[in-house]
C-alpha atoms as a PDB file:
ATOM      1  CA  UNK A   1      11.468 -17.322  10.712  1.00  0.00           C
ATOM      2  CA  UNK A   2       9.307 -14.146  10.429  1.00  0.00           C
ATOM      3  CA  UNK A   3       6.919 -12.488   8.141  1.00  0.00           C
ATOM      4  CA  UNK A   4       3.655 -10.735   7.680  1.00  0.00           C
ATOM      5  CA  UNK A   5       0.211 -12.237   7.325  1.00  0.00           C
ATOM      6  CA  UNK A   6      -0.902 -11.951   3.837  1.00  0.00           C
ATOM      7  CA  UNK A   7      -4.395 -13.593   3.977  1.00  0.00           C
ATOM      8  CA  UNK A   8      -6.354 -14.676   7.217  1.00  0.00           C
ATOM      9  CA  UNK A   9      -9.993 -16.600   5.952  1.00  0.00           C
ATOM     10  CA  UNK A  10     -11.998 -16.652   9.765  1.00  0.00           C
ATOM     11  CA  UNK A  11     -14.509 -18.919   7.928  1.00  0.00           C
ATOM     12  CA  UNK A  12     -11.848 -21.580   7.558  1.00  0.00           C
ATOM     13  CA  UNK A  13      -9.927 -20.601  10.363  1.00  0.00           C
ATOM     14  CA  UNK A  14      -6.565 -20.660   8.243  1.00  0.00           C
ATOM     15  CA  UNK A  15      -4.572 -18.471   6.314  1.00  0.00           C
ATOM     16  CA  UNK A  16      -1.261 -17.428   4.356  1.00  0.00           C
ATOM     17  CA  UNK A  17       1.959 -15.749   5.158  1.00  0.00           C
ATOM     18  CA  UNK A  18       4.158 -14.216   2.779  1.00  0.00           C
ATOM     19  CA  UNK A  19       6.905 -15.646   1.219  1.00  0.00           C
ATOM     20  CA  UNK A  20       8.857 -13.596  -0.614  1.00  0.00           C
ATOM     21  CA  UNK A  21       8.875 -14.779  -4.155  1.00  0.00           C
ATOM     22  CA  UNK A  22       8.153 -17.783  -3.827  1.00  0.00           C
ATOM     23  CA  UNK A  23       4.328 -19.791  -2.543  1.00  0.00           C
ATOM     24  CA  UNK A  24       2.459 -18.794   0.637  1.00  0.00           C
ATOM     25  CA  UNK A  25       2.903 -20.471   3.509  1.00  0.00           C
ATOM     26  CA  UNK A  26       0.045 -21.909   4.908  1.00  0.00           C
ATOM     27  CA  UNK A  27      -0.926 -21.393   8.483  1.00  0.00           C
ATOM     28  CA  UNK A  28      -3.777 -23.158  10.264  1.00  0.00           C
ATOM     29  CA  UNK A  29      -5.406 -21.966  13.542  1.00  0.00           C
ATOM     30  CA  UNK A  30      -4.438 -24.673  15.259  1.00  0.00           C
ATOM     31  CA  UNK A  31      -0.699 -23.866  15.455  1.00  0.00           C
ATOM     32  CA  UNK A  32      -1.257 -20.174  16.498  1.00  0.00           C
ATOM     33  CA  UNK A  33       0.597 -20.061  20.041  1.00  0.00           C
ATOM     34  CA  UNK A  34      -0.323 -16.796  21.977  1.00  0.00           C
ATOM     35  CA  UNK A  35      -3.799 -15.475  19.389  1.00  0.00           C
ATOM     36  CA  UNK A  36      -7.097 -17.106  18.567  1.00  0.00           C
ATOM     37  CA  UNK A  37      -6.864 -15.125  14.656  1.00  0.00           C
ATOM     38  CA  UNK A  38      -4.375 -13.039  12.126  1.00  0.00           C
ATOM     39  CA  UNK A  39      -4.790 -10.229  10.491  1.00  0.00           C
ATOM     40  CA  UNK A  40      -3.258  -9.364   7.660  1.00  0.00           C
ATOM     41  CA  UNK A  41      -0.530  -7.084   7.586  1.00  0.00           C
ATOM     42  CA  UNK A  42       1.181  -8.005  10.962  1.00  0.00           C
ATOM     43  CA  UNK A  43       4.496  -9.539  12.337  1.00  0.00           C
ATOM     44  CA  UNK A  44       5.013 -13.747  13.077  1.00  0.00           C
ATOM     45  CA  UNK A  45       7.421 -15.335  13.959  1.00  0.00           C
ATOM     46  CA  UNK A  46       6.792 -19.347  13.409  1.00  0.00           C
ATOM     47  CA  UNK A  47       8.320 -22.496  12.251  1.00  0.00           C
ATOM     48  CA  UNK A  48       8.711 -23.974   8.038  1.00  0.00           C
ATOM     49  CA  UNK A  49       7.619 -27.243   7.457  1.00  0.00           C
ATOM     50  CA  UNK A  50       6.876 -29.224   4.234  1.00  0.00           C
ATOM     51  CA  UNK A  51       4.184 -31.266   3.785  1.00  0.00           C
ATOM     52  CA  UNK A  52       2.113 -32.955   0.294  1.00  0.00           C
ATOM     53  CA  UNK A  53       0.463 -29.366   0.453  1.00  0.00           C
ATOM     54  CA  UNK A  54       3.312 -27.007   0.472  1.00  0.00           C
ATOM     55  CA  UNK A  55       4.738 -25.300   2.959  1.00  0.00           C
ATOM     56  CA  UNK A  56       3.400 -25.407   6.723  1.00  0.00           C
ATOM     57  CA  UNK A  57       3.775 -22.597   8.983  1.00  0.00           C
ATOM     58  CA  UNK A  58       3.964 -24.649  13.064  1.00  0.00           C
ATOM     59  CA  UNK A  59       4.389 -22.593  16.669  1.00  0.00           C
ATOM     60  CA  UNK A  60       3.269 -19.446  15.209  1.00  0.00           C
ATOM     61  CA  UNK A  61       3.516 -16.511  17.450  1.00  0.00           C
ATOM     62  CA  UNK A  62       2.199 -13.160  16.697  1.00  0.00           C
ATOM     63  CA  UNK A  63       5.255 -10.443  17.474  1.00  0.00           C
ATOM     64  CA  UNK A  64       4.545  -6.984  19.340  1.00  0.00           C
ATOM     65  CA  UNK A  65       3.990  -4.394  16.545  1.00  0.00           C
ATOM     66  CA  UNK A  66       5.745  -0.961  16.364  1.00  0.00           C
ATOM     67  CA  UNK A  67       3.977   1.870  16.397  1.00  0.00           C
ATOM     68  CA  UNK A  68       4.781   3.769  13.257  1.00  0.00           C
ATOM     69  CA  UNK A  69       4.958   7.789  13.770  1.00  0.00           C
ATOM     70  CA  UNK A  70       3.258   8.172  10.684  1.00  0.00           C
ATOM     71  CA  UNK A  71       0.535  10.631   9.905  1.00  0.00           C
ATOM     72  CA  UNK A  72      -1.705   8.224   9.544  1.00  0.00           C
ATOM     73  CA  UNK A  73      -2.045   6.773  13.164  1.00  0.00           C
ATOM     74  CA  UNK A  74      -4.248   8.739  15.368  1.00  0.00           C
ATOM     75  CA  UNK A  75      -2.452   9.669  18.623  1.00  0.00           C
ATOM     76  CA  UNK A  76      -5.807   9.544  21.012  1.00  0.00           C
ATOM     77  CA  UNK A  77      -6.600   5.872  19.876  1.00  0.00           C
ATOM     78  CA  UNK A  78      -5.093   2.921  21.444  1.00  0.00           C
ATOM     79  CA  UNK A  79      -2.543   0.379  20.300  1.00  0.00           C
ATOM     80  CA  UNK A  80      -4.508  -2.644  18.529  1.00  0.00           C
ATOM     81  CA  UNK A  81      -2.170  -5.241  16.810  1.00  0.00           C
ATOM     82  CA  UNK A  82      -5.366  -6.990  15.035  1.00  0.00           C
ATOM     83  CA  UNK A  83      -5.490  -9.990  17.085  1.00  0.00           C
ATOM     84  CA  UNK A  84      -7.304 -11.212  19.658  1.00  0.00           C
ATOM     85  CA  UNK A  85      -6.214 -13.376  22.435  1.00  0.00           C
END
Protein backbone atom coordinates (compact mmCIF):
# COMPACT_ATOMS: atom_id res chain seq x y z
CA UNK A 1 0.00 0.00 0.00
CA UNK A 2 0.96 3.73 -0.15
CA UNK A 3 0.14 6.98 1.41
CA UNK A 4 1.34 10.15 2.97
CA UNK A 5 2.48 10.75 6.51
CA UNK A 6 -0.08 12.64 8.33
CA UNK A 7 1.51 12.98 11.83
CA UNK A 8 5.20 12.04 12.84
CA UNK A 9 5.60 12.68 17.08
CA UNK A 10 9.89 12.41 17.32
CA UNK A 11 9.24 12.40 21.12
CA UNK A 12 7.51 9.05 20.82
CA UNK A 13 9.19 8.00 17.89
CA UNK A 14 5.78 6.97 16.14
CA UNK A 15 3.32 8.38 14.03
CA UNK A 16 0.15 8.21 11.62
CA UNK A 17 -0.49 7.73 7.98
CA UNK A 18 -3.49 8.65 6.25
CA UNK A 19 -6.23 6.63 5.57
CA UNK A 20 -8.59 7.91 3.54
CA UNK A 21 -11.83 8.07 5.39
CA UNK A 22 -11.43 5.89 7.57
CA UNK A 23 -8.69 5.74 11.15
CA UNK A 24 -4.95 6.46 10.89
CA UNK A 25 -2.72 3.97 10.58
CA UNK A 26 -0.28 3.77 13.08
CA UNK A 27 3.37 3.52 12.30
CA UNK A 28 6.12 2.93 14.85
CA UNK A 29 9.86 3.66 14.27
CA UNK A 30 10.75 0.44 14.56
CA UNK A 31 9.28 -0.81 11.25
CA UNK A 32 10.72 2.12 9.17
CA UNK A 33 13.03 0.17 6.55
CA UNK A 34 15.40 2.65 4.68
CA UNK A 35 14.78 6.26 7.35
CA UNK A 36 15.44 6.83 11.02
CA UNK A 37 12.00 9.56 11.00
CA UNK A 38 8.78 10.83 8.78
CA UNK A 39 7.71 13.83 8.00
CA UNK A 40 4.57 14.67 7.30
CA UNK A 41 3.42 15.20 3.97
CA UNK A 42 5.58 12.54 2.12
CA UNK A 43 5.18 9.22 0.09
CA UNK A 44 5.30 5.32 1.92
CA UNK A 45 4.87 2.57 0.76
CA UNK A 46 4.38 -0.19 3.75
CA UNK A 47 2.43 -3.13 4.84
CA UNK A 48 -1.60 -3.18 6.81
CA UNK A 49 -1.85 -5.10 9.72
CA UNK A 50 -4.52 -5.31 12.50
CA UNK A 51 -3.84 -5.49 15.83
CA UNK A 52 -6.11 -4.73 19.51
CA UNK A 53 -4.96 -1.06 18.59
CA UNK A 54 -6.07 -0.56 15.10
CA UNK A 55 -4.39 -0.67 12.22
CA UNK A 56 -0.45 -1.30 12.02
CA UNK A 57 1.59 0.07 9.35
CA UNK A 58 4.98 -2.98 9.05
CA UNK A 59 8.13 -2.67 6.34
CA UNK A 60 7.57 0.89 5.82
CA UNK A 61 9.66 2.43 3.18
CA UNK A 62 9.83 6.03 2.46
CA UNK A 63 9.32 6.48 -1.65
CA UNK A 64 11.55 9.03 -3.76
CA UNK A 65 9.51 12.30 -3.93
CA UNK A 66 8.80 14.27 -7.17
CA UNK A 67 9.84 17.42 -7.52
CA UNK A 68 6.82 19.56 -8.17
CA UNK A 69 7.49 22.57 -10.82
CA UNK A 70 5.55 24.70 -8.75
CA UNK A 71 6.27 28.28 -7.91
CA UNK A 72 6.80 27.55 -4.72
CA UNK A 73 10.06 25.39 -4.83
CA UNK A 74 13.16 27.37 -5.08
CA UNK A 75 15.30 26.20 -8.04
CA UNK A 76 18.94 26.99 -6.27
CA UNK A 77 18.03 24.77 -3.17
CA UNK A 78 18.52 21.14 -3.09
CA UNK A 79 16.16 18.18 -3.12
CA UNK A 80 15.27 17.27 0.69
CA UNK A 81 12.49 14.56 1.04
CA UNK A 82 12.24 15.29 5.02
CA UNK A 83 13.90 12.27 6.18
CA UNK A 84 16.92 11.35 7.38
CA UNK A 85 18.74 8.18 6.91
Amino acid sequence: MQTVVKKWFRDKDSGFLANGTGKDIIVYKADLLNCQFLKVGVTVEFECHVDKRGLIAKKVKLLAQNKSNSRHNQANKPFRPGVMT
